[in-house]
C-alpha atoms as a PDB file:
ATOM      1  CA  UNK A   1    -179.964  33.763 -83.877  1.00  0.00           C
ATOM      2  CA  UNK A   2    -181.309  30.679 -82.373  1.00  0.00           C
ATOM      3  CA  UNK A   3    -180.450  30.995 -78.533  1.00  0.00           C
ATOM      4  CA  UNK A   4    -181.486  27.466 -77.453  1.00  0.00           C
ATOM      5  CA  UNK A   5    -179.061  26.011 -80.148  1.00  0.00           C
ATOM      6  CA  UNK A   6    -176.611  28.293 -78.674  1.00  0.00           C
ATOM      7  CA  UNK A   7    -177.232  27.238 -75.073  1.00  0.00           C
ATOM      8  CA  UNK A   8    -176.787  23.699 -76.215  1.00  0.00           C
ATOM      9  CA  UNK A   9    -173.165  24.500 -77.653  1.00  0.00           C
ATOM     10  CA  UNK A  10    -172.066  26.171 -74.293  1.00  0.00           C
ATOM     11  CA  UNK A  11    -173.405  23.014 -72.789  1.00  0.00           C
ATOM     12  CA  UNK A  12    -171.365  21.138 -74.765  1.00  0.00           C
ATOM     13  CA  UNK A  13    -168.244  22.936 -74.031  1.00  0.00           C
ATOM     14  CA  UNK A  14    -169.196  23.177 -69.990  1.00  0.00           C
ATOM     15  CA  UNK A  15    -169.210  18.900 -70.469  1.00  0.00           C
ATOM     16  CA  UNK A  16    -166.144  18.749 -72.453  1.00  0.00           C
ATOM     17  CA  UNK A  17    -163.856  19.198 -69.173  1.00  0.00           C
ATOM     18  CA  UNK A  18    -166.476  16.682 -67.454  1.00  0.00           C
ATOM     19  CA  UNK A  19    -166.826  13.758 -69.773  1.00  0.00           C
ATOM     20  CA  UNK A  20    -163.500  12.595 -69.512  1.00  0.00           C
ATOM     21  CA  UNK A  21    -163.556  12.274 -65.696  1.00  0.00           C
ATOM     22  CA  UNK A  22    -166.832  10.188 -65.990  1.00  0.00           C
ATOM     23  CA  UNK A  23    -164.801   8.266 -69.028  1.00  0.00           C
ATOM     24  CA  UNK A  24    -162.165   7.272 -66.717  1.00  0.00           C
ATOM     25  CA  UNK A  25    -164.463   5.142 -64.200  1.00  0.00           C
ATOM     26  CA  UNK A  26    -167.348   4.930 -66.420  1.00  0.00           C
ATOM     27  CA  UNK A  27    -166.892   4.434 -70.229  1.00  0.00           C
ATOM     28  CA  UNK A  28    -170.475   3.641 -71.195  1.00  0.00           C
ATOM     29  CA  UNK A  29    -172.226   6.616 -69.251  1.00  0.00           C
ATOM     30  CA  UNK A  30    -169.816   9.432 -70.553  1.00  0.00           C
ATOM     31  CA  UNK A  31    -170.542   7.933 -73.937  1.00  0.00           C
ATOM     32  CA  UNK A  32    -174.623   8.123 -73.451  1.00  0.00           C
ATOM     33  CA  UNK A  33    -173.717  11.765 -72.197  1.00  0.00           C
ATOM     34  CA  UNK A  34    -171.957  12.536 -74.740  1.00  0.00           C
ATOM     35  CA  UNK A  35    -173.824  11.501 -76.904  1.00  0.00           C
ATOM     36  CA  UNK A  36    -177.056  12.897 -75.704  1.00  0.00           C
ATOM     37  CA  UNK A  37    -175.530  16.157 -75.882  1.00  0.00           C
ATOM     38  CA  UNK A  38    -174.710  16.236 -79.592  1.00  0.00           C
ATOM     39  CA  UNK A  39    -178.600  14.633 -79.960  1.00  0.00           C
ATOM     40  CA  UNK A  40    -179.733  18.136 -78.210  1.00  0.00           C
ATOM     41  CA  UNK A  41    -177.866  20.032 -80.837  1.00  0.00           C
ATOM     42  CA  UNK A  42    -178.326  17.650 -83.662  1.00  0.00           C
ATOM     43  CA  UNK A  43    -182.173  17.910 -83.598  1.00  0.00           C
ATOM     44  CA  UNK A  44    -182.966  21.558 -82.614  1.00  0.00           C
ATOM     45  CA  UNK A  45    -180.596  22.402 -85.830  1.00  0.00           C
ATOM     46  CA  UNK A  46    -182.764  19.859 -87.606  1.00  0.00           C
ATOM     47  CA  UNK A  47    -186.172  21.177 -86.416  1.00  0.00           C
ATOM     48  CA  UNK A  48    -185.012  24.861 -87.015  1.00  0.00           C
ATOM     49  CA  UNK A  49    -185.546  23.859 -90.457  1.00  0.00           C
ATOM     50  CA  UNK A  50    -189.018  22.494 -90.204  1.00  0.00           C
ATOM     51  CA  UNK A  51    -192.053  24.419 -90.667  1.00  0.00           C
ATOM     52  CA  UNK A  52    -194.550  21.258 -89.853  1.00  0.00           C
ATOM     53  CA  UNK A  53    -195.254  18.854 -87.479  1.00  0.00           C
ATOM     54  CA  UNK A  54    -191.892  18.165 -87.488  1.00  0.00           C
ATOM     55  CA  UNK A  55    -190.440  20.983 -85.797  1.00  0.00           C
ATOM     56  CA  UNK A  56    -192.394  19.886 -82.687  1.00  0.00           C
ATOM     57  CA  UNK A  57    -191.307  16.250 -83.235  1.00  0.00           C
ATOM     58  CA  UNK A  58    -187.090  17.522 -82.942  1.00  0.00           C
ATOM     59  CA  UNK A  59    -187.259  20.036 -80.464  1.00  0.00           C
ATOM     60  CA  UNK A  60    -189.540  17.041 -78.199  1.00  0.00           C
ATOM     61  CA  UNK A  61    -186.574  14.482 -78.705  1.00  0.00           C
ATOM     62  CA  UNK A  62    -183.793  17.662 -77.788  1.00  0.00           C
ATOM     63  CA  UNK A  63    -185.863  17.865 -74.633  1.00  0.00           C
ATOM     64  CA  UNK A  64    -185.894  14.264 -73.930  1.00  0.00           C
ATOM     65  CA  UNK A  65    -182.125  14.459 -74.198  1.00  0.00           C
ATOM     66  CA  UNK A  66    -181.731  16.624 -72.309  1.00  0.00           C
ATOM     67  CA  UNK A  67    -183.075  15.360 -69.408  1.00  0.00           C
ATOM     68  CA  UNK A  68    -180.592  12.413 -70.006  1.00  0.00           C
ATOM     69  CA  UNK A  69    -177.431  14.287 -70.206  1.00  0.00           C
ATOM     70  CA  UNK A  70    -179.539  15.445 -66.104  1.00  0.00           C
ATOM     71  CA  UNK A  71    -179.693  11.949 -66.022  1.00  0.00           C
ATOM     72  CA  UNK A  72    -176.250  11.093 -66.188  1.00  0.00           C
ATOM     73  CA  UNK A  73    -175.055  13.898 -64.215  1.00  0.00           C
ATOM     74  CA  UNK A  74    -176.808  13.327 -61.307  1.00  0.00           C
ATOM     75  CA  UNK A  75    -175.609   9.276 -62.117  1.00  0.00           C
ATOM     76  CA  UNK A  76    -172.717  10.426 -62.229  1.00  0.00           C
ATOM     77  CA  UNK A  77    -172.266  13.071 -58.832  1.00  0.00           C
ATOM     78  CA  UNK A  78    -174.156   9.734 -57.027  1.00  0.00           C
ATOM     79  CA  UNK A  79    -171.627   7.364 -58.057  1.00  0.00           C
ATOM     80  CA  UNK A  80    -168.990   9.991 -56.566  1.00  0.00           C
ATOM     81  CA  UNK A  81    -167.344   9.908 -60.156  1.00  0.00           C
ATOM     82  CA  UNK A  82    -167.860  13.934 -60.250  1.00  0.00           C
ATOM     83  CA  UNK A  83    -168.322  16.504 -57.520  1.00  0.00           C
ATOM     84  CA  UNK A  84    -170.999  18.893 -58.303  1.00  0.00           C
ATOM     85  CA  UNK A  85    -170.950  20.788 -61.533  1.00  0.00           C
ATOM     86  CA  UNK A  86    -172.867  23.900 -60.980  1.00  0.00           C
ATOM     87  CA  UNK A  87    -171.428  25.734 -64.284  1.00  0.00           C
ATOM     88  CA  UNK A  88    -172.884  22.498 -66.924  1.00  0.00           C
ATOM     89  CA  UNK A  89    -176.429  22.465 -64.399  1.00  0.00           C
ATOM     90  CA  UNK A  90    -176.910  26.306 -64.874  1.00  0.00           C
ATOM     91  CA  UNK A  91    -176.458  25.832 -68.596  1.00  0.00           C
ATOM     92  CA  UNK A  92    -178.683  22.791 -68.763  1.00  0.00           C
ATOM     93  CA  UNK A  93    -181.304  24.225 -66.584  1.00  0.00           C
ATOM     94  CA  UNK A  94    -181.754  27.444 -68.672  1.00  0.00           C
ATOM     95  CA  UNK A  95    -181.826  24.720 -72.003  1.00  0.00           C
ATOM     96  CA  UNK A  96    -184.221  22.742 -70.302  1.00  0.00           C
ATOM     97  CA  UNK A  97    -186.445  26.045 -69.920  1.00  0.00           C
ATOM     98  CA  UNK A  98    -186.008  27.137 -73.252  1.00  0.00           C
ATOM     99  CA  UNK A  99    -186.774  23.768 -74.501  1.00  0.00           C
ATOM    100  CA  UNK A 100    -190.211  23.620 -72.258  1.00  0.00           C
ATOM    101  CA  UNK A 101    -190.895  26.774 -73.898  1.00  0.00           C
ATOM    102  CA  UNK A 102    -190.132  25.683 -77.465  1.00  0.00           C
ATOM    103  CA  UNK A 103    -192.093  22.134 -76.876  1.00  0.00           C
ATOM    104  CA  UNK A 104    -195.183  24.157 -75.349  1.00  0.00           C
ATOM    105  CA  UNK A 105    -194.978  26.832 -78.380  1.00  0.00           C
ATOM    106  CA  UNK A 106    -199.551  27.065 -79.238  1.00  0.00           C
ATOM    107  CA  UNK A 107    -197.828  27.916 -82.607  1.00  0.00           C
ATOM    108  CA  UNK A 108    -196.310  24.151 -83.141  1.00  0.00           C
ATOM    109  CA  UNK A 109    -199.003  22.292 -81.430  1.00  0.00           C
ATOM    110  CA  UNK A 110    -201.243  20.395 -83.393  1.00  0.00           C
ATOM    111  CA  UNK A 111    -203.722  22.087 -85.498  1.00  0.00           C
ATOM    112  CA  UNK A 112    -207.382  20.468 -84.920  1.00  0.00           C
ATOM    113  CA  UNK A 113    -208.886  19.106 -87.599  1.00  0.00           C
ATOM    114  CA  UNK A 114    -211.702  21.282 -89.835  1.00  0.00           C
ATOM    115  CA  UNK A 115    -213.857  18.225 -90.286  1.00  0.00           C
ATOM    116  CA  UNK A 116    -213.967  17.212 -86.302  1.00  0.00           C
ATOM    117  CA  UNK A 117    -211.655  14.671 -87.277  1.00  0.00           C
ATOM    118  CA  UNK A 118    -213.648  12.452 -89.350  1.00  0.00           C
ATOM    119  CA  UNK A 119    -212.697  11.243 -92.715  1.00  0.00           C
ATOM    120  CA  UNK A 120    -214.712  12.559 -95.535  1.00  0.00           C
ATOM    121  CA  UNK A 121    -216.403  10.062 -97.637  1.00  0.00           C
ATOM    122  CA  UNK A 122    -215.936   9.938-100.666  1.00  0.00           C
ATOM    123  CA  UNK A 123    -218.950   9.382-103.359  1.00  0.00           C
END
């Protein structure tokens, strides 16, 4: 089981009741919501798969996401289109967490170089 992809569902659902609301007043920021959210769950299923530099690379980009789908929420609760949404900012709190933790993993950081990062030369 891979809880942070699972967070990022119940996200999704939590924003399903809220994305239309935002729709109705404001077309292009429901769709950048919307379409943030299936980018957090598109690339931590994508990086789940990786076992390089790669992994790192996805679950970065989920995170980056995610702070737009905050983003447009708090756009969104400013422009008085919502009210507050405590249910979807619970949810996307605890992914952003688990997403810090992921992103900050020693195990996918990049591995120094043996050679001290020179090239060898070849003779």
């Amino acid at each position: 089981m891979f809880i942070t992809y699972d967070v990022a569902k119940q996200l999704i659902v939590h924003l399903r009741d809220l994305l239309p609301i935002i729709q109705r007043v404001d077309e292009e920021l429901a769709d950048q919501a919307r379409r943030a959210a299936s980018s957090v769950l598109l690339n931590l299923a994508e990086g789940q798969r990786f076992t390089n530099g790669n992994k790192l690379r996805h679950y970065e980009i989920a995170q980056g996401s995610a702070n737009e789908i905050r983003g447009a929420l708090d756009a969104a609760e400013g422009w008085g289109y919502i009210d507050q949404a405590p249910e979807a900012r619970a949810l996307l709190d605890r992914l952003l967490a688990l997403l810090w933790k992921l992103t900050n993993s020693p195990k996918l950081q990049p591995q120094p170089r043996r050679n001290g990062g020179r090239q060898a030369r070849a003779s």
